[in-house]
PDB file of N, CA and C in Angstrom:
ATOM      1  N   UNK A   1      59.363  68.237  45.215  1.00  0.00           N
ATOM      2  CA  UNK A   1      59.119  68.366  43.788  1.00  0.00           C
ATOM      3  C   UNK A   1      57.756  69.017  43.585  1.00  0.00           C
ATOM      4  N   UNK A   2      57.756  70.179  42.713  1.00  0.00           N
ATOM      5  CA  UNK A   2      56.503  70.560  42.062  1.00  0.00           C
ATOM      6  C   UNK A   2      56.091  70.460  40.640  1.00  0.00           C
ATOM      7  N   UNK A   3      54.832  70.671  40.458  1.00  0.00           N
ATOM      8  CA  UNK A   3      54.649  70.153  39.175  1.00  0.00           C
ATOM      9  C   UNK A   3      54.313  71.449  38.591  1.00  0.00           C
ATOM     10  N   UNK A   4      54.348  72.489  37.400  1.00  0.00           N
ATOM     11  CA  UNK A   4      53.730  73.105  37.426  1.00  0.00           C
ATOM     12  C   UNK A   4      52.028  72.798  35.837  1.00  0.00           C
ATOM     13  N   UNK A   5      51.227  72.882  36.105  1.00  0.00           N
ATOM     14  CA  UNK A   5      50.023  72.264  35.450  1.00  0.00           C
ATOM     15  C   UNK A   5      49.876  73.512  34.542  1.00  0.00           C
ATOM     16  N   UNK A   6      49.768  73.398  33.650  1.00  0.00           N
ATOM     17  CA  UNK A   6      49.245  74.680  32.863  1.00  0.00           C
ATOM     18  C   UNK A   6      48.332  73.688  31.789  1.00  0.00           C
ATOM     19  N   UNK A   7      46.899  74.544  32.086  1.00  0.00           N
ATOM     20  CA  UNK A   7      45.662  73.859  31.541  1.00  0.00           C
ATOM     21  C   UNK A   7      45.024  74.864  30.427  1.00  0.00           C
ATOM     22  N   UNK A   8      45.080  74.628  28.837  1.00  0.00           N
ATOM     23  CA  UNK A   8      44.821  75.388  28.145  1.00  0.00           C
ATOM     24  C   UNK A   8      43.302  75.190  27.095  1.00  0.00           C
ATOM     25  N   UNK A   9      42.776  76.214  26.818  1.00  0.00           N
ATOM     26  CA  UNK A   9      41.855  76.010  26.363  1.00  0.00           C
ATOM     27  C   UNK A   9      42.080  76.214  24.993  1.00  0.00           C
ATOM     28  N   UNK A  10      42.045  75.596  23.578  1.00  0.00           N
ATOM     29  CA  UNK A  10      41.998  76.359  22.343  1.00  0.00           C
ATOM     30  C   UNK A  10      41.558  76.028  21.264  1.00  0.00           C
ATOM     31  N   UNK A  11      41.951  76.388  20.169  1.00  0.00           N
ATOM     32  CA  UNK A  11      40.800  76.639  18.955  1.00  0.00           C
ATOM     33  C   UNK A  11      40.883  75.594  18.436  1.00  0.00           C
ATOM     34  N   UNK A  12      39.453  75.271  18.452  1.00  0.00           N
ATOM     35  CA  UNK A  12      39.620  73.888  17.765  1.00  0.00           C
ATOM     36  C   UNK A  12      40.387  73.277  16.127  1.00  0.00           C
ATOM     37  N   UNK A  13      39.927  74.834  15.788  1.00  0.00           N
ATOM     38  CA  UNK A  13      40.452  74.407  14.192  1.00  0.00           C
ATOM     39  C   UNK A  13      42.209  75.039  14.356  1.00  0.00           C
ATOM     40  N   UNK A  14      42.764  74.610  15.187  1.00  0.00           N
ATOM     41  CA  UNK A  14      44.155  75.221  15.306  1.00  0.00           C
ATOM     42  C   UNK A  14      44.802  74.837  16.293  1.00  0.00           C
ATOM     43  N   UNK A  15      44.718  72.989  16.674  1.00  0.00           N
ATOM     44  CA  UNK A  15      45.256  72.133  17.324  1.00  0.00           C
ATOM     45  C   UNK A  15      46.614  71.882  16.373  1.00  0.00           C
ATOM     46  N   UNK A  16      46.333  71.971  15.704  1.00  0.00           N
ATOM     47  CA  UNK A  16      48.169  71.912  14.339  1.00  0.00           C
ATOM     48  C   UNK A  16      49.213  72.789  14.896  1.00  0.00           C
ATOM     49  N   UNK A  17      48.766  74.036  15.222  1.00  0.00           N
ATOM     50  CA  UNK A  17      49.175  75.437  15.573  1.00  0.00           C
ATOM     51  C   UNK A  17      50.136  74.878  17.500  1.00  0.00           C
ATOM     52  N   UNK A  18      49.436  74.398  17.750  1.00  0.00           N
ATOM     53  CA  UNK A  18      49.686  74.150  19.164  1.00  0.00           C
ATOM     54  C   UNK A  18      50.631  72.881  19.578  1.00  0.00           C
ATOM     55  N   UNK A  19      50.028  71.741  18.927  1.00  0.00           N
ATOM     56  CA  UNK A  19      51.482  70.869  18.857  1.00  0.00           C
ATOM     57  C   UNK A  19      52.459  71.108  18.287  1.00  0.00           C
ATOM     58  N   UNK A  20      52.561  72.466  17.556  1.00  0.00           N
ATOM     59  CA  UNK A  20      54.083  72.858  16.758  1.00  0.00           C
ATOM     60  C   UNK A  20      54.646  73.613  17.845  1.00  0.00           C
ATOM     61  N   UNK A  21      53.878  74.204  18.843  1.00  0.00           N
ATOM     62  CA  UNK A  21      53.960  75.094  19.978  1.00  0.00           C
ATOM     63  C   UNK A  21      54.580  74.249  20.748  1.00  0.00           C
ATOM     64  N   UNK A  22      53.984  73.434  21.263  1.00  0.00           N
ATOM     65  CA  UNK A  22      54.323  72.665  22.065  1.00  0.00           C
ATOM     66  C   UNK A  22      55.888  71.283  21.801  1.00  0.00           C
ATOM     67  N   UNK A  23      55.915  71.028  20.625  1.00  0.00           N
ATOM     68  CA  UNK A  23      56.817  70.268  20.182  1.00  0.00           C
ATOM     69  C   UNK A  23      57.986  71.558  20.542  1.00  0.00           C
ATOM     70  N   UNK A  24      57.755  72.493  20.083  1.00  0.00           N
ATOM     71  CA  UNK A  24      58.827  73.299  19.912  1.00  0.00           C
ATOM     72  C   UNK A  24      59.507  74.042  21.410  1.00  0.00           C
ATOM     73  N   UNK A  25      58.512  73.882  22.319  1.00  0.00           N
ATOM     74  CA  UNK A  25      58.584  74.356  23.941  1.00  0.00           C
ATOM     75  C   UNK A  25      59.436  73.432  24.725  1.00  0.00           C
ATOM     76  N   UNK A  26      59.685  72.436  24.234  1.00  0.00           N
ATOM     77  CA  UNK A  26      60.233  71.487  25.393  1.00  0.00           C
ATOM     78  C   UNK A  26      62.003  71.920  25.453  1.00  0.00           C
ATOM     79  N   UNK A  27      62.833  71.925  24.815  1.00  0.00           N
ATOM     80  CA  UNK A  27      63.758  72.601  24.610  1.00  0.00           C
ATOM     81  C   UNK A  27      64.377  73.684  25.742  1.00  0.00           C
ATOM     82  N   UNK A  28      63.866  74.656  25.165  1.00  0.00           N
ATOM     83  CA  UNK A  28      63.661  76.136  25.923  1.00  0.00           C
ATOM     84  C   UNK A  28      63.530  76.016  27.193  1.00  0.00           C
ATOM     85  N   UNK A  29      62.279  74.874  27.988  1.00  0.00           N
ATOM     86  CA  UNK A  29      61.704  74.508  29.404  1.00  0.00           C
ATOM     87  C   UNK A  29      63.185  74.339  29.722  1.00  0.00           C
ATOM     88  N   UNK A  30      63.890  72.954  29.058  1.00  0.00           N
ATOM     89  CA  UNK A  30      64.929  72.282  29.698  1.00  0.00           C
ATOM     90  C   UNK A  30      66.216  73.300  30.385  1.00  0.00           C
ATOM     91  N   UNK A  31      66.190  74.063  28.647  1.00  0.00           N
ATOM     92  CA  UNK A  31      67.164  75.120  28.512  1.00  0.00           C
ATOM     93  C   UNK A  31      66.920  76.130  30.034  1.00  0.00           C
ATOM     94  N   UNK A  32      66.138  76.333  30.210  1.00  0.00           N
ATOM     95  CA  UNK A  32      65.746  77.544  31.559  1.00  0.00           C
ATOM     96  C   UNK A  32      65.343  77.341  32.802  1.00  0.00           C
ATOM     97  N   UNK A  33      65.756  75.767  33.298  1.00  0.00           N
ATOM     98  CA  UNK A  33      65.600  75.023  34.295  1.00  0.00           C
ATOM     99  C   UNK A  33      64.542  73.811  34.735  1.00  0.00           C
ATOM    100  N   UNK A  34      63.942  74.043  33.851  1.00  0.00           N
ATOM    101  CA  UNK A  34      62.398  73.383  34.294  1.00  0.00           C
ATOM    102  C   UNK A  34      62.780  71.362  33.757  1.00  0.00           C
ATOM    103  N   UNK A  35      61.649  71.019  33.816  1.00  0.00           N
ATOM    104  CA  UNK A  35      61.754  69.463  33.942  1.00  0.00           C
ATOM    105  C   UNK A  35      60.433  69.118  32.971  1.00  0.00           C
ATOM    106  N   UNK A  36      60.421  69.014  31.927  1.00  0.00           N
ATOM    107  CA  UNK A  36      59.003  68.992  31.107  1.00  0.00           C
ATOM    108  C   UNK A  36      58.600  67.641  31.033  1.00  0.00           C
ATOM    109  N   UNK A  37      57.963  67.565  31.569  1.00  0.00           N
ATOM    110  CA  UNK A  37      57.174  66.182  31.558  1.00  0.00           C
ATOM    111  C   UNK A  37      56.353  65.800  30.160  1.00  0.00           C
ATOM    112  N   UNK A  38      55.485  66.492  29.820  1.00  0.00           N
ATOM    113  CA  UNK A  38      54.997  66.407  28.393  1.00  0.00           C
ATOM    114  C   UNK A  38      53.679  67.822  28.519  1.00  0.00           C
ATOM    115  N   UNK A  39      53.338  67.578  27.330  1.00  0.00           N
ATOM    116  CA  UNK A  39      52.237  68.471  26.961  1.00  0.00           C
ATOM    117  C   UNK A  39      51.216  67.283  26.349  1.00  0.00           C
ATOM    118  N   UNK A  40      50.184  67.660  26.562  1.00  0.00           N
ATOM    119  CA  UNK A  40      49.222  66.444  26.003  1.00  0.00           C
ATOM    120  C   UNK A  40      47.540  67.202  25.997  1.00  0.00           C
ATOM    121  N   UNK A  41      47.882  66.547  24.430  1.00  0.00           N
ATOM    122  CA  UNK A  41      46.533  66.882  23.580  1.00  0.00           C
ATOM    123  C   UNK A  41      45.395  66.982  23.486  1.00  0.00           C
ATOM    124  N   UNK A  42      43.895  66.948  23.154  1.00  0.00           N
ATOM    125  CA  UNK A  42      43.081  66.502  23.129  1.00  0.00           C
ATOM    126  C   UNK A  42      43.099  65.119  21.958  1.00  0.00           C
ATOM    127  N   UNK A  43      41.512  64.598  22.653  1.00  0.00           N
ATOM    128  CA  UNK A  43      41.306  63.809  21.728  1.00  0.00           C
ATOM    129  C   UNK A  43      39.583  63.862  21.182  1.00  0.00           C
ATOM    130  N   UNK A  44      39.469  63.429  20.286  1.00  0.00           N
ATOM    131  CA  UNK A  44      38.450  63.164  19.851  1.00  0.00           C
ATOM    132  C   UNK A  44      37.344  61.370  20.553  1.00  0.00           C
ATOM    133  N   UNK A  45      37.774  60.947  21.377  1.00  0.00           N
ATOM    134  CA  UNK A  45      37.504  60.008  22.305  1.00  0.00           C
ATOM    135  C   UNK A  45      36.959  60.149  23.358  1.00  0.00           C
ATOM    136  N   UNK A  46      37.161  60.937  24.331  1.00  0.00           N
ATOM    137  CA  UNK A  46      36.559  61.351  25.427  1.00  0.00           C
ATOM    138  C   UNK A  46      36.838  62.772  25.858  1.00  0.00           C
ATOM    139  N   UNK A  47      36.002  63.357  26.772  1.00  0.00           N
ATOM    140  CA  UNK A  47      36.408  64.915  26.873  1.00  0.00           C
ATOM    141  C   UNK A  47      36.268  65.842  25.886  1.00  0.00           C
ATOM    142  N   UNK A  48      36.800  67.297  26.720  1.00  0.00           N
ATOM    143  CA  UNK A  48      36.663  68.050  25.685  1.00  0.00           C
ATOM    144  C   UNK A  48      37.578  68.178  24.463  1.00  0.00           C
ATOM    145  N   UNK A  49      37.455  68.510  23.506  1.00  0.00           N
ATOM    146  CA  UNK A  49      38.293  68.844  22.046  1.00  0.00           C
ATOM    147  C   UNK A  49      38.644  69.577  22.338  1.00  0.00           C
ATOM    148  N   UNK A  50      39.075  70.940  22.923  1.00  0.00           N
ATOM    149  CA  UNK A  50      39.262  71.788  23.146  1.00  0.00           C
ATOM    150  C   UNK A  50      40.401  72.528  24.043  1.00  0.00           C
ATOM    151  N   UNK A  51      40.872  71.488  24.996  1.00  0.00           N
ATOM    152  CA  UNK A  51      41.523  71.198  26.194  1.00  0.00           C
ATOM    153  C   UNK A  51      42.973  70.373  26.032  1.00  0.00           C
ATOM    154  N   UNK A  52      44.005  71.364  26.484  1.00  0.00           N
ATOM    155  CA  UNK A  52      45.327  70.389  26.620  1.00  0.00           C
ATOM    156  C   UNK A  52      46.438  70.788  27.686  1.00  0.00           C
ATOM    157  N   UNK A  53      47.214  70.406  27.918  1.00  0.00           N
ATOM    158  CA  UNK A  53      47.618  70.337  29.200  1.00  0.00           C
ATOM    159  C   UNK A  53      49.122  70.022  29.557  1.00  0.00           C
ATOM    160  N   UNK A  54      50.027  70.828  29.812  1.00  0.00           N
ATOM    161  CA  UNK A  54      51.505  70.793  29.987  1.00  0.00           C
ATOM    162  C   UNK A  54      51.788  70.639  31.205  1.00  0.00           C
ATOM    163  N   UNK A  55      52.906  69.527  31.580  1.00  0.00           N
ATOM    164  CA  UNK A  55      53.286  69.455  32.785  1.00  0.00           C
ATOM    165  C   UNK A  55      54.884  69.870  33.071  1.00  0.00           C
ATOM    166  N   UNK A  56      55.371  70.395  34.204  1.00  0.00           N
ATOM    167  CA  UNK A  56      56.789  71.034  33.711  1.00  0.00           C
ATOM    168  C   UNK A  56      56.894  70.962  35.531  1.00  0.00           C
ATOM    169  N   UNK A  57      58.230  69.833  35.780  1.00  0.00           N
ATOM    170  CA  UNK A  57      58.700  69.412  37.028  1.00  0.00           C
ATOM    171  C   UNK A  57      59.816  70.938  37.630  1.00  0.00           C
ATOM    172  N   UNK A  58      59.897  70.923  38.666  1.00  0.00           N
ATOM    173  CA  UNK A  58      60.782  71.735  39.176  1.00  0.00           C
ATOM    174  C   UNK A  58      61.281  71.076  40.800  1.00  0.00           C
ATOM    175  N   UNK A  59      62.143  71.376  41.084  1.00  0.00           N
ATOM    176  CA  UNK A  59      62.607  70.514  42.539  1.00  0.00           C
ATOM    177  C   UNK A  59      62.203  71.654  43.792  1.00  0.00           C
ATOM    178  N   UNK A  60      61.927  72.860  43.586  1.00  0.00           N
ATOM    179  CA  UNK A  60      61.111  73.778  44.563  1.00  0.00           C
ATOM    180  C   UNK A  60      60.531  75.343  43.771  1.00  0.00           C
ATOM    181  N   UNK A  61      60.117  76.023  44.566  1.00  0.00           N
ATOM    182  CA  UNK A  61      59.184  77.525  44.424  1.00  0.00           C
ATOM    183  C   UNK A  61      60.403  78.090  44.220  1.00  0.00           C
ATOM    184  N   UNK A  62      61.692  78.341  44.141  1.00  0.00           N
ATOM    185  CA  UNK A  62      62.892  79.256  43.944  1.00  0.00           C
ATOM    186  C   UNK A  62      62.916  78.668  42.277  1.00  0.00           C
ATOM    187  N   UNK A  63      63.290  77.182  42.306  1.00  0.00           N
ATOM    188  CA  UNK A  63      63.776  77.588  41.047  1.00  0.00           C
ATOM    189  C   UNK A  63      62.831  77.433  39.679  1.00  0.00           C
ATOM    190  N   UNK A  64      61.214  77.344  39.930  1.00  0.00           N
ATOM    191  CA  UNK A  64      60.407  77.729  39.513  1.00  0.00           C
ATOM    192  C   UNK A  64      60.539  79.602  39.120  1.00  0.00           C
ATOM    193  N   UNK A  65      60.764  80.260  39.988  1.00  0.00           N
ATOM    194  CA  UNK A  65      60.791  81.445  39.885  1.00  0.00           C
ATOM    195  C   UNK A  65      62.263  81.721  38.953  1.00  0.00           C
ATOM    196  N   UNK A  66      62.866  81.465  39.230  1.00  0.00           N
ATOM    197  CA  UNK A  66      64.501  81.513  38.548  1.00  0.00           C
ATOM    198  C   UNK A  66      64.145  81.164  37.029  1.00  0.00           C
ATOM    199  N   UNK A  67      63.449  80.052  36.588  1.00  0.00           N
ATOM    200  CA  UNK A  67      63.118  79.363  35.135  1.00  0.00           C
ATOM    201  C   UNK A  67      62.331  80.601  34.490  1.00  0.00           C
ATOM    202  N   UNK A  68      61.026  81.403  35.347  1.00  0.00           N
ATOM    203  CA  UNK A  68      60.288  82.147  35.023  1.00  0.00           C
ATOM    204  C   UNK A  68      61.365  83.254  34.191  1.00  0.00           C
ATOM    205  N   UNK A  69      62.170  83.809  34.952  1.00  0.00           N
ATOM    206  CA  UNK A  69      63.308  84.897  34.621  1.00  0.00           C
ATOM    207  C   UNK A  69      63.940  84.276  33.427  1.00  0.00           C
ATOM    208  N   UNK A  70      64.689  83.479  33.247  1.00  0.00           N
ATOM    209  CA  UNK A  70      65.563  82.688  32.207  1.00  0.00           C
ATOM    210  C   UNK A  70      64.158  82.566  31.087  1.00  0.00           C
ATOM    211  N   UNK A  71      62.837  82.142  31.015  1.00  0.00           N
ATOM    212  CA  UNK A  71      62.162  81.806  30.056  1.00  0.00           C
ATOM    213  C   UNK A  71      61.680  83.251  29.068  1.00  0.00           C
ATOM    214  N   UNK A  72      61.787  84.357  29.969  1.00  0.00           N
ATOM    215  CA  UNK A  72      61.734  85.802  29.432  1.00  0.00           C
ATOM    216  C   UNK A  72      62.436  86.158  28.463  1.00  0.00           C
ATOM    217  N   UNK A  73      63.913  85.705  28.602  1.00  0.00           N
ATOM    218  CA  UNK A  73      64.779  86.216  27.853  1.00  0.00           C
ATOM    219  C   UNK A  73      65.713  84.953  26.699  1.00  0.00           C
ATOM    220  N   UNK A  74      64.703  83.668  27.322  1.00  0.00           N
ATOM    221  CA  UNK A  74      65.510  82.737  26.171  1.00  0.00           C
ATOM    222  C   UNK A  74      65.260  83.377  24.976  1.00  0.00           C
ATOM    223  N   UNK A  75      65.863  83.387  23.686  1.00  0.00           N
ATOM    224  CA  UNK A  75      65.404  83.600  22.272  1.00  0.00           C
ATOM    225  C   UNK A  75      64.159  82.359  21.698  1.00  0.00           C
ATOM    226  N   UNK A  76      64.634  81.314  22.066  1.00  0.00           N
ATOM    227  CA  UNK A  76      63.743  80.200  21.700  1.00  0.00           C
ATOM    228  C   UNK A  76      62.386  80.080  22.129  1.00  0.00           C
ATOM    229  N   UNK A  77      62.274  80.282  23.590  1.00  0.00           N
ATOM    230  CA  UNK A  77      61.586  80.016  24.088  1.00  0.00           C
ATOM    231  C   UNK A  77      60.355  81.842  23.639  1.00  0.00           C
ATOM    232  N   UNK A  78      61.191  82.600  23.306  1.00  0.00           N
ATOM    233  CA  UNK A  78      60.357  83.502  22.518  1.00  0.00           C
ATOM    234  C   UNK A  78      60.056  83.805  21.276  1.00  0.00           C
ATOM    235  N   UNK A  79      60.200  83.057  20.971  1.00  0.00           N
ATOM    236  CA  UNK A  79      60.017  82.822  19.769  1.00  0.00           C
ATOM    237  C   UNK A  79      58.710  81.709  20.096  1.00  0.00           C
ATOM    238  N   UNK A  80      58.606  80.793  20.457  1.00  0.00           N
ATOM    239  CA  UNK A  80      57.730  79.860  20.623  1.00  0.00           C
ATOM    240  C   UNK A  80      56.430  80.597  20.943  1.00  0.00           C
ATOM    241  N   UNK A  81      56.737  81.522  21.691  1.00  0.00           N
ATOM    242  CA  UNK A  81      55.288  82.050  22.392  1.00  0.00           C
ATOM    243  C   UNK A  81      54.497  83.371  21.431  1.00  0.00           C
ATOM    244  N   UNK A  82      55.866  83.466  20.216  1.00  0.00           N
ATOM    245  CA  UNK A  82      55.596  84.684  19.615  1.00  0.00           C
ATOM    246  C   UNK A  82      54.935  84.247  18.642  1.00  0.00           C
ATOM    247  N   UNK A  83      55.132  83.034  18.201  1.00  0.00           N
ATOM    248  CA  UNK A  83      54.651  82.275  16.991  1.00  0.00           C
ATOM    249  C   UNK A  83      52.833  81.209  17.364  1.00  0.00           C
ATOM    250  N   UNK A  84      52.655  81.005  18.815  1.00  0.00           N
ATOM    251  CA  UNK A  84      51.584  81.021  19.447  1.00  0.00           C
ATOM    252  C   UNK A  84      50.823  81.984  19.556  1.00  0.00           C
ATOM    253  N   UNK A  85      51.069  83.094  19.534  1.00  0.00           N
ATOM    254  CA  UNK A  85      50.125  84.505  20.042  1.00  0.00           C
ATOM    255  C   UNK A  85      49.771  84.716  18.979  1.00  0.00           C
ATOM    256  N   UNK A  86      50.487  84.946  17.766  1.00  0.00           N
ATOM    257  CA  UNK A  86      50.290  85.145  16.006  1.00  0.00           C
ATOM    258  C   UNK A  86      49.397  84.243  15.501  1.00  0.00           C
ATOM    259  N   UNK A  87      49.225  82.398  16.188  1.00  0.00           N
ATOM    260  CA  UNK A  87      48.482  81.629  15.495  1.00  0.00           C
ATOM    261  C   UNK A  87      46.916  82.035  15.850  1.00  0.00           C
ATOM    262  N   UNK A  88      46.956  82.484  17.392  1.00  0.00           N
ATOM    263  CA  UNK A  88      45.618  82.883  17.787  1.00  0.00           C
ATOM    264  C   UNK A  88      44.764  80.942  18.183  1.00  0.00           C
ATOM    265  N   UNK A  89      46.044  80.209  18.660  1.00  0.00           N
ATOM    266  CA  UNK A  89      45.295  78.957  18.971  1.00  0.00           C
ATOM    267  C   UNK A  89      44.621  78.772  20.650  1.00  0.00           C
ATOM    268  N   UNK A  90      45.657  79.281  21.277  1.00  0.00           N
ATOM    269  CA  UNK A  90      45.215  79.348  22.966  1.00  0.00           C
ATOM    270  C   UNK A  90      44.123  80.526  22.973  1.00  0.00           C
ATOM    271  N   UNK A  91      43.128  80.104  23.613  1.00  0.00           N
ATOM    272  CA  UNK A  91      42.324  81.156  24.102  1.00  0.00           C
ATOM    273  C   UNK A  91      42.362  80.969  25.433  1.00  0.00           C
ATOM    274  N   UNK A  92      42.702  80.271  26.433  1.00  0.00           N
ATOM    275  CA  UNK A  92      43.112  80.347  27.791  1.00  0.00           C
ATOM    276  C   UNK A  92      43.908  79.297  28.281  1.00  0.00           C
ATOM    277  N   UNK A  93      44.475  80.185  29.272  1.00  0.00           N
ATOM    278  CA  UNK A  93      45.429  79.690  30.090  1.00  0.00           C
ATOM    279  C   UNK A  93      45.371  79.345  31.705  1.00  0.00           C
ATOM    280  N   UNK A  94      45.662  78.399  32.425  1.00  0.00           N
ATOM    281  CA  UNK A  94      45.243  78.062  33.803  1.00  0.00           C
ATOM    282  C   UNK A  94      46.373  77.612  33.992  1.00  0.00           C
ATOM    283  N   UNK A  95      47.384  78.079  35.323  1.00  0.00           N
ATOM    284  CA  UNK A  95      48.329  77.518  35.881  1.00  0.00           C
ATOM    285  C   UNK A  95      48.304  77.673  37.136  1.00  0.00           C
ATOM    286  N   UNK A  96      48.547  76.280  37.357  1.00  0.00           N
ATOM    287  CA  UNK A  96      48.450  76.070  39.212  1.00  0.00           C
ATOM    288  C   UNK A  96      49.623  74.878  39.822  1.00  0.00           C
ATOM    289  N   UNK A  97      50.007  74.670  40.912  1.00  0.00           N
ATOM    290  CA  UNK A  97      50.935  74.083  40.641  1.00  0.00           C
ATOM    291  C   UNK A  97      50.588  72.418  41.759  1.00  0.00           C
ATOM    292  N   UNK A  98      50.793  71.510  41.814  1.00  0.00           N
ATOM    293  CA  UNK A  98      50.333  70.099  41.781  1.00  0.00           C
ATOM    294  C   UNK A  98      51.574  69.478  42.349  1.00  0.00           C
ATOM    295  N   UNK A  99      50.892  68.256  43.186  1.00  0.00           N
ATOM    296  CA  UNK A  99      52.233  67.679  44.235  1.00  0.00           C
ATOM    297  C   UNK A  99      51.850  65.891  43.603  1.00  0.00           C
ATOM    298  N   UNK A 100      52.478  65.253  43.090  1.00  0.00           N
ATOM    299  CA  UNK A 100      52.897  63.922  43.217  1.00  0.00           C
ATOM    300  C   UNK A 100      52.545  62.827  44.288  1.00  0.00           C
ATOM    301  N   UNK A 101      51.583  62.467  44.481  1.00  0.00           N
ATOM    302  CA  UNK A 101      51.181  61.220  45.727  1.00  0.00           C
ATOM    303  C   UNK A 101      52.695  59.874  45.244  1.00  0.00           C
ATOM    304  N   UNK A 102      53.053  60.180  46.198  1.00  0.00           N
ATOM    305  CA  UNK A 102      54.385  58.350  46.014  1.00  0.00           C
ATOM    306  C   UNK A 102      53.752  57.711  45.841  1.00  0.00           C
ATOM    307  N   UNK A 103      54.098  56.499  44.806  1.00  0.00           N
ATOM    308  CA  UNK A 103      53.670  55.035  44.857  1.00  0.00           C
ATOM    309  C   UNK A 103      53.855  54.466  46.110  1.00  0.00           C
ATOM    310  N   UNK A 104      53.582  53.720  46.476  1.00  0.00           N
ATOM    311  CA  UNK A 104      53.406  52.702  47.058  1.00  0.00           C
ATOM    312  C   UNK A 104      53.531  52.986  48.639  1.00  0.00           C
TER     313      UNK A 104
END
């Protein structure tokens, strides 16, 4: 199992913009293979304001790549990213991909 981490940086006054992004992304993930674990916010509590963070499961590097292809051409899932780029809320993006330590 991989995880894939995508670590975003964005505007502070346009965290509204991004949980509509994100509410609206999980769908599309499912729809194009992926395993969405969640997306998660900042807070005003600790850390930066600025910072949020999507997690999206896959069972290997093939069908990570396969989801990539299918997420190009979903309608939904472009639409999501078209309506993100227009809000101007992400100003960066970091994706790397992360392994699961087992319990116990």
């Amino acid at each position: 199992m991989l995880t894939l981490c995508i670590r975003y940086t964005l505007d502070v006054g346009k965290l509204a913009d991004f949980e509509t992004y994100a509410r609206a992304l999980h769908a599309p993930i499912e729809r194009c293979g992926g395993t969405s674990v969640n997306y998660y916010l900042p807070t005003k509590v600790a850390g930066p304001t600025n910072a949020a963070m999507g997690l999206i499961d896959f069972p290997n590097l093939a069908a990570y790549e396969q989801y990539r292809e299918k997420l190009l051409t979903d309608a939904g899932a472009v639409a999501c990213l078209r309506g993100v780029e227009e809000s101007g809320c992400i100003l960066n993006e970091d994706r790397s991909f992360i392994r699961r330590v087992p319990r116990g």
